[in-house]
Protein backbone atom coordinates (compact mmCIF):
# COMPACT_ATOMS: atom_id res chain seq x y z
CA UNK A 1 142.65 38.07 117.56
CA UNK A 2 143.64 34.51 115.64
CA UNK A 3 141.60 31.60 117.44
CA UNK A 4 143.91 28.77 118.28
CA UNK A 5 143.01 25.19 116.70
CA UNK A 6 145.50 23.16 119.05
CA UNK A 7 146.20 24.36 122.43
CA UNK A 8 149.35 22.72 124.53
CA UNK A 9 148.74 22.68 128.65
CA UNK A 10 151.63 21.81 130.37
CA UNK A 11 151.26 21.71 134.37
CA UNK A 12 153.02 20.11 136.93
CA UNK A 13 149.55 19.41 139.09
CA UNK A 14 147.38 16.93 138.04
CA UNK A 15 145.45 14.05 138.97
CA UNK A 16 145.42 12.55 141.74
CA UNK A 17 145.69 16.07 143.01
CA UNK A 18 142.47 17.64 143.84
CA UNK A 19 142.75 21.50 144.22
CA UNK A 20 142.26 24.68 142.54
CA UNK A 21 144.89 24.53 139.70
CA UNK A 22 143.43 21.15 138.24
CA UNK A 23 140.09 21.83 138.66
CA UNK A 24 140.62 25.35 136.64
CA UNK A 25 142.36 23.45 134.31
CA UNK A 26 140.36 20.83 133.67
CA UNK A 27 136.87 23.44 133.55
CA UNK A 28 138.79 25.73 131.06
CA UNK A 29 139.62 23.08 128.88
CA UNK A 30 135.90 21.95 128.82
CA UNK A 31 135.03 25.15 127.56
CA UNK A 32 137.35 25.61 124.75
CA UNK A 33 136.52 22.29 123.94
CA UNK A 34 133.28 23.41 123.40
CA UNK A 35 134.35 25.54 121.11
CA UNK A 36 136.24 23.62 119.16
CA UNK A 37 139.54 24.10 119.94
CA UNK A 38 141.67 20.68 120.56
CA UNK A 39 143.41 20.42 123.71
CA UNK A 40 146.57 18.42 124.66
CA UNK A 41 148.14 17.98 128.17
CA UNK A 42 151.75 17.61 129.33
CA UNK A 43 151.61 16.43 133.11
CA UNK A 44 153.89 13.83 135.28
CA UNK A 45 151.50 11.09 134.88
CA UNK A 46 153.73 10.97 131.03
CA UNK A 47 156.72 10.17 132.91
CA UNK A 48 158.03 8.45 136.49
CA UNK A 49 157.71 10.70 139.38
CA UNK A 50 159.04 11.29 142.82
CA UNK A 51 157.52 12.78 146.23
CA UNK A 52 158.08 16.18 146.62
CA UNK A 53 160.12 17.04 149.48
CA UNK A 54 157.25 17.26 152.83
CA UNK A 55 154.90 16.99 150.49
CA UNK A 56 154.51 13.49 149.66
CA UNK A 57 150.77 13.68 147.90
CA UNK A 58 152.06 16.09 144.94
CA UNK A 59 154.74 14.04 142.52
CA UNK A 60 156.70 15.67 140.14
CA UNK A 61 158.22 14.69 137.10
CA UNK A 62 161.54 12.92 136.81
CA UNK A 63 162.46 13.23 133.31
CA UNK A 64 165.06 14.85 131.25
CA UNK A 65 164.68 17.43 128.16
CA UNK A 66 164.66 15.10 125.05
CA UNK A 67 161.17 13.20 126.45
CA UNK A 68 160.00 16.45 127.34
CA UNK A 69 160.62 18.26 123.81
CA UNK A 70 159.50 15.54 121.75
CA UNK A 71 156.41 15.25 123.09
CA UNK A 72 155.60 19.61 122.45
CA UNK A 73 156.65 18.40 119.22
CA UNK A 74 154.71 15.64 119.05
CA UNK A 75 151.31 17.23 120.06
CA UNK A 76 152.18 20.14 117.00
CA UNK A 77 150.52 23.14 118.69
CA UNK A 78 149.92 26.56 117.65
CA UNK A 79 149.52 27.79 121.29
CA UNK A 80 151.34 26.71 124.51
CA UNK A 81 150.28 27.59 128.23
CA UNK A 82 152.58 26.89 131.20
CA UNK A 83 150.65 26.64 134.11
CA UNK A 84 153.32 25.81 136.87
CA UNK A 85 156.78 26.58 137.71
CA UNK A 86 157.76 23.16 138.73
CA UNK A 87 160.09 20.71 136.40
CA UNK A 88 157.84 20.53 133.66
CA UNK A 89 156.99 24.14 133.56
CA UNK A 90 160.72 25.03 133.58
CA UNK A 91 161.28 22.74 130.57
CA UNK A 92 158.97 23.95 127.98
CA UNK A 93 159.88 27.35 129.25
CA UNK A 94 163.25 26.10 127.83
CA UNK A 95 161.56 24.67 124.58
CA UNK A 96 159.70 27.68 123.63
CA UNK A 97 162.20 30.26 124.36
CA UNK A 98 164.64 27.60 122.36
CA UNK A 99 162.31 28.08 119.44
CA UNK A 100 161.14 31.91 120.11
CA UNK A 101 157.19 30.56 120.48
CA UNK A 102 155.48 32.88 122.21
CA UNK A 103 153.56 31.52 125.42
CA UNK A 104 151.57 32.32 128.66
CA UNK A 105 151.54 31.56 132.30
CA UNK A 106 149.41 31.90 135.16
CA UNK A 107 150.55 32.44 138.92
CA UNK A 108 148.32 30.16 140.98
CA UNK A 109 149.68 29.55 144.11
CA UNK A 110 151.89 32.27 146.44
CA UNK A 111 154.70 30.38 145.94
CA UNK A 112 157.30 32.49 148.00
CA UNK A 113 154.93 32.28 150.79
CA UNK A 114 154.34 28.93 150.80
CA UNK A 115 158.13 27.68 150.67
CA UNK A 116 158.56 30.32 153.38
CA UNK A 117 156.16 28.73 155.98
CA UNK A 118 157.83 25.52 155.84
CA UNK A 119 161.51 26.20 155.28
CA UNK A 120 163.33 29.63 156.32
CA UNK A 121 163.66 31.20 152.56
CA UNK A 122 163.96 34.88 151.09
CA UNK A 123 161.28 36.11 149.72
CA UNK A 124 163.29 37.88 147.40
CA UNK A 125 165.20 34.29 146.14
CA UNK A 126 161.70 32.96 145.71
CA UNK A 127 160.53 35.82 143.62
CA UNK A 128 163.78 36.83 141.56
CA UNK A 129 163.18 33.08 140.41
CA UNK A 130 159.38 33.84 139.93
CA UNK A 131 160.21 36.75 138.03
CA UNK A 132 163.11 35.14 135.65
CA UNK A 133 159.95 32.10 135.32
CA UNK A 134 157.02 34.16 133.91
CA UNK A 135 159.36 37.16 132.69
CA UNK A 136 159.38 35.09 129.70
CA UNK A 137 155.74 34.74 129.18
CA UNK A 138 153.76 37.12 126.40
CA UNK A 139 151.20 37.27 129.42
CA UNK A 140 151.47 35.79 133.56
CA UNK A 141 147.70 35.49 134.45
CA UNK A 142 146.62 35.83 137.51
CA UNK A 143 143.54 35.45 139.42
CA UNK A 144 142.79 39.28 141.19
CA UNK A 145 143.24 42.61 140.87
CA UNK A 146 145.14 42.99 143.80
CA UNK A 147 147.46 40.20 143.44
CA UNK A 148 148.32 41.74 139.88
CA UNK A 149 149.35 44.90 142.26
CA UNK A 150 150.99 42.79 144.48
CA UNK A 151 153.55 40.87 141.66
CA UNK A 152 153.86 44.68 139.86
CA UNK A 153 155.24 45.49 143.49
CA UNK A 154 157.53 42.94 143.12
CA UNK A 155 158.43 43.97 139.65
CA UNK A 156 156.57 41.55 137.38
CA UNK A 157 155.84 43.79 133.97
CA UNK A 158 153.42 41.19 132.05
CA UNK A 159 150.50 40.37 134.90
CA UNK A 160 147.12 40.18 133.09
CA UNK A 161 143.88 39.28 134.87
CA UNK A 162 142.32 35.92 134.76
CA UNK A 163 139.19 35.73 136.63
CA UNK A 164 138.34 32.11 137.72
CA UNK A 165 134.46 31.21 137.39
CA UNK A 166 132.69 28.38 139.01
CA UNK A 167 130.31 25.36 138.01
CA UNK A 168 126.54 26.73 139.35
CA UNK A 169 125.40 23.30 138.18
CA UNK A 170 127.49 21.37 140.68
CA UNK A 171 127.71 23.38 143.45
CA UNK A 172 124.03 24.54 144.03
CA UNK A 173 122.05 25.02 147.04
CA UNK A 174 118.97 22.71 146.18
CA UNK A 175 121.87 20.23 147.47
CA UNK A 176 121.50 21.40 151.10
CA UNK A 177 120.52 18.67 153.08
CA UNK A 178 120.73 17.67 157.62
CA UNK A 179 124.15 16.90 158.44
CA UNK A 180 124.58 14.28 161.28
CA UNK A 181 126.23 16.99 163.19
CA UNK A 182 125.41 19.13 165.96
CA UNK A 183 125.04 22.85 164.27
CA UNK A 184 125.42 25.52 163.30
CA UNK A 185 128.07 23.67 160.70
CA UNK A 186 131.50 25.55 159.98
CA UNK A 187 132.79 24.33 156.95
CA UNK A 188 136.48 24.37 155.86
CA UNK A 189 137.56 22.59 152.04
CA UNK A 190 141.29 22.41 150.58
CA UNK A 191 144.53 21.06 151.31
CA UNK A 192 145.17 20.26 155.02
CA UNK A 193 148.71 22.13 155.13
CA UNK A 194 150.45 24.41 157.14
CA UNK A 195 150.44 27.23 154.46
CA UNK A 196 146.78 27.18 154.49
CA UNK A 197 147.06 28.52 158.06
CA UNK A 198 144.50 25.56 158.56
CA UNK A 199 145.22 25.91 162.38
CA UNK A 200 143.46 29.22 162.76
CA UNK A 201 140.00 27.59 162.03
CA UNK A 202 140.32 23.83 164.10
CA UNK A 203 141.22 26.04 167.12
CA UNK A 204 138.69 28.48 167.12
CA UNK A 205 136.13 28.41 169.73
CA UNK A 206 132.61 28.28 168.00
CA UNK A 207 129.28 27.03 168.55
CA UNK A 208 128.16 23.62 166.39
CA UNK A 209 130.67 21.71 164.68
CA UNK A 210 134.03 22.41 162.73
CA UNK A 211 133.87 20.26 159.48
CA UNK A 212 137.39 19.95 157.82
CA UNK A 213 137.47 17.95 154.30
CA UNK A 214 140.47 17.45 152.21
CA UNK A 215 143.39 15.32 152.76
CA UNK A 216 147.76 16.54 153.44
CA UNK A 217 150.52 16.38 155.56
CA UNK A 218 149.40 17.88 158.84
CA UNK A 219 146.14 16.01 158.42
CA UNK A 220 147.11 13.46 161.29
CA UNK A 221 148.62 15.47 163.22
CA UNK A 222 145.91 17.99 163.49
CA UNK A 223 142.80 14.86 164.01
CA UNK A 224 145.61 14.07 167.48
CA UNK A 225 145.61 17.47 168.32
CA UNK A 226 141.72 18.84 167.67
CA UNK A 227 139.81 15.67 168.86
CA UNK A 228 136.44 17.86 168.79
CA UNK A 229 136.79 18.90 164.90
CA UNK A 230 135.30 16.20 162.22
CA UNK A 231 137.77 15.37 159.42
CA UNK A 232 136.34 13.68 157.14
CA UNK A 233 139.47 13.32 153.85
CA UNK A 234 139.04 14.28 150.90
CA UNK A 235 135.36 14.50 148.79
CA UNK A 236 134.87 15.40 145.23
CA UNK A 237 131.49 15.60 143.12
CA UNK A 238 128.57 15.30 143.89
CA UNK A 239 129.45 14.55 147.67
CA UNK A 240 131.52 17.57 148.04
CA UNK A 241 128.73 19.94 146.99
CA UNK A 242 126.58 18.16 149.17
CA UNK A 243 128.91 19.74 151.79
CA UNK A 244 129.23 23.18 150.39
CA UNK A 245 125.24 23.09 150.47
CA UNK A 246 124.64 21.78 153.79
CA UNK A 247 127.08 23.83 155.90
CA UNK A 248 126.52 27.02 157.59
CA UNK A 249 129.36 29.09 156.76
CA UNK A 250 132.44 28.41 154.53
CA UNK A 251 135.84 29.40 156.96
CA UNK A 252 138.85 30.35 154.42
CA UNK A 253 142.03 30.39 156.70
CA UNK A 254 144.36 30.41 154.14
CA UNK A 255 146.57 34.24 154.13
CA UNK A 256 148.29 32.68 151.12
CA UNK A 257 145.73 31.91 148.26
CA UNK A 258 145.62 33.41 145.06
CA UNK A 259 142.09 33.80 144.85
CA UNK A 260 140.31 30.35 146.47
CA UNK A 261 138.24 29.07 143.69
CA UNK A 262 136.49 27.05 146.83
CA UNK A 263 134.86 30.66 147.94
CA UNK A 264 132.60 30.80 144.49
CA UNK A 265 131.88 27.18 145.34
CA UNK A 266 130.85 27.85 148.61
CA UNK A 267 128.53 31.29 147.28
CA UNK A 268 127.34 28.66 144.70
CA UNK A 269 125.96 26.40 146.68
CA UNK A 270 124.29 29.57 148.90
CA UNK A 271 126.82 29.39 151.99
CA UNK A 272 128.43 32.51 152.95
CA UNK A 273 132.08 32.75 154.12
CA UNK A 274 134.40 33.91 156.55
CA UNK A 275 137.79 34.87 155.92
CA UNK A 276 140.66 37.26 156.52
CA UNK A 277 140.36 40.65 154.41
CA UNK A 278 143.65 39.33 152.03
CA UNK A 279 144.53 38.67 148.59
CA UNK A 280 141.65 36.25 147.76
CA UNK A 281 138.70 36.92 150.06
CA UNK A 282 139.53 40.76 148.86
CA UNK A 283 138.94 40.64 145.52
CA UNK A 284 136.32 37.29 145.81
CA UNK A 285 134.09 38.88 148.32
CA UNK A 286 135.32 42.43 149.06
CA UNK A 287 132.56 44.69 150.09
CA UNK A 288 129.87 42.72 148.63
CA UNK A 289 127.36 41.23 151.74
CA UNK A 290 128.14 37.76 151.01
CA UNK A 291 130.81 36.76 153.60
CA UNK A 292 132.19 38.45 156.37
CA UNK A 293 136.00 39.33 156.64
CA UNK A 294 138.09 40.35 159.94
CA UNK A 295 141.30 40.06 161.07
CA UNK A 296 139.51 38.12 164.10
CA UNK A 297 138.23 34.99 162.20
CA UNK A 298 135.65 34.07 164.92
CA UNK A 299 133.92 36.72 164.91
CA UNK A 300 133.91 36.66 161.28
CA UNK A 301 132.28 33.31 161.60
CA UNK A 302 129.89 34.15 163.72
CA UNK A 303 128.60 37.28 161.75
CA UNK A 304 128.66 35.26 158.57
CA UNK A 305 125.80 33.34 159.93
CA UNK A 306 123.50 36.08 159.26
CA UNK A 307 123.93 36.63 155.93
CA UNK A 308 121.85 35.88 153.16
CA UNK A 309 122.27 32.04 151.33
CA UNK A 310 120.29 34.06 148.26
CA UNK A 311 122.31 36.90 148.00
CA UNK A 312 125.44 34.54 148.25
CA UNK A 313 123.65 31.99 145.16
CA UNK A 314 122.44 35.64 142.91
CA UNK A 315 126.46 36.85 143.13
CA UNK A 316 128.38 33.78 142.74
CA UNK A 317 125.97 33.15 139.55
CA UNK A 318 128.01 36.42 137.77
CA UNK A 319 131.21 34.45 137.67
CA UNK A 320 130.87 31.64 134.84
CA UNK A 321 133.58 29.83 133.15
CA UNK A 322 132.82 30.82 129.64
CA UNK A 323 133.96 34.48 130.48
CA UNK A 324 136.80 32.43 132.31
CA UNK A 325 137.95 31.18 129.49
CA UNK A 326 137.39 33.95 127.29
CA UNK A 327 140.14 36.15 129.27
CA UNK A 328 142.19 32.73 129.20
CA UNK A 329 141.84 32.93 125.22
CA UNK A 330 142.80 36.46 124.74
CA UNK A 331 145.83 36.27 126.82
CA UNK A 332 146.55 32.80 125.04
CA UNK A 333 149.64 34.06 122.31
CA UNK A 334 148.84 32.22 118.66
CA UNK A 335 151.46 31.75 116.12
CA UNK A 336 150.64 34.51 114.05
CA UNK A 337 150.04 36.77 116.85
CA UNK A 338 151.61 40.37 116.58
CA UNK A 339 150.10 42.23 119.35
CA UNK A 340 152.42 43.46 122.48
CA UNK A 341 151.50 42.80 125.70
């Protein structure tokens, strides 16, 4: 299989954003940088932006083809990854089918869903665009088993698996340290949005305290509504896997989620989780007697506080982004590159 030397990333999410997509990105390029393989970016902080529609915190790119072209051209790569479907995605897609180069994409976010819990949309108009997006790929990566199952179901022919890893450096439970807040500590990390199904933790009735961090739209309205839970905004770093150490149990809401690279940061840092047995938790935790999932989150909660921080630290340590990125590489097409999908 040729190695690349120059290796295009174009995504639509980028900083400011903090979530899942940018941090993969930004850990698998770290890697392949290690290995000496250059890596270029194309992301709206190239170009002006606007707000997307209710979602003010994520801009996308205002920008027409020409700006867009010349700067593939400019960065002269021999591989090209597409890792969103928003307006820059869409116009590579356009530049490399233009020029018949060969290219991957990966399916982070349940899309359909997501557009579906905010505005009254098809799911079959979100996925026949979905499917026209990455039909065009060599390879659409995607996180799970069972989500690859899930977009075959919904006729996508070119889903490969891309298993996410996490940093066992950062998040690491020698952090764990007294919070100032009553326990046991349920913890909850990511976007504060409606399609996270955020909702179904702040209003559970538990013991200790509910600890929400991360910043979005329904943020204020959720701090009038659930007085008693602790939102604390967004965290990154050091601080955030200060957080992942300290708490009690890590509560996953979200029935949307790809896979919920935050899970293998919670295990990490030694704190089991609770979650709903869906795409995500399924293929993250499944069977193995790290977490607890149930269709009744509370008492998923509750059980999860029995299980063992070691076992959850021994099993997130099998998931590293070196063999991240090596499943990223051999789905990665290279000019020279004959084999089918």
């Amino acid at each position: 299989m040729p190695q690349p030397k120059t290796v295009l990333i174009v995504t639509d999410a980028w900083h400011p954003q903090i979530n899942g997509v940018v941090r993969s990105i930004e850990l698998v390029i770290k890697e392949m940088e290690k290995r000496g393989i250059a890596v270029k970016l194309l992301t709206p902080n190239e170009f002006k932006t606007f707000p997307m529609p209710g979602y003010g915190e994520i801009r996308l790119s205002r920008t027409l083809m020409k700006p867009v072209y010349a700067r593939i051209e400019a960065a002269a790569p021999d591989a090209i990854h597409i890792a969103t479907e928003g307006p820059l995605g869409i116009m590579a897609r356009r530049w490399c089918r233009k020029h018949r180069f060969a290219f991957s994409t990966a399916y982070h976010t349940q899309f359909p869903e997501y557009l579906r819990a905010r505005l009254p949309v098809p799911l079959r108009w979100s996925y026949r665009f979905l499917r026209w997006f990455h039909g065009a790929a060599k390879y659409c990566l995607v996180g799970t088993p069972h989500l690859k199952t899930l977009l075959e179901q919904r006729g996508f022919t070119n889903a490969v698996i891309w298993q996410k890893g996490v940093d066992t450096e950062l998040f690491n439970p020698a952090r764990r340290e007294p919070l100032a807040y009553d326990g046991p500590v349920f913890l909850y990390v990511g976007r504060v949005a409606v399609e996270k199904n955020i909702e179904a933790f702040v209003s559970l009735d538990l013991p200790g305290t509910k600890l929400v961090v991360g910043g979005g739209p329904s943020l204020e309205k959720l701090k009038a509504e659930y007085p008693d839970v602790v939102f604390v905004g967004p965290r990154q770093g050091e601080e955030l896997a200060r957080l992942f150490a300290s708490a009690d149990v890590f509560v996953f809401p979200s029935k949307t989620d790809t896979f919920g690279l935050v899970l293998l940061e919670a295990l990490a840092s030694g704190t089991p989780v609770a979650a709903f047995p869906v795409t995500g938790p399924i293929d993250v935790i499944g069977d193995a007697p790290v977490g607890v999932l149930d269709h009744d989150l509370k008492a998923a909660a509750l059980k999860a506080l029995d299980v063992s921080r070691e076992g959850c630290r021994a099993y997130a340590e099998q998931f590293s982004w070196a063999a991240s990125t090596d499943q990223f590489l051999q789905y990665l097409p290279v000019k020279g590159d004959t084999r089918s999908p």
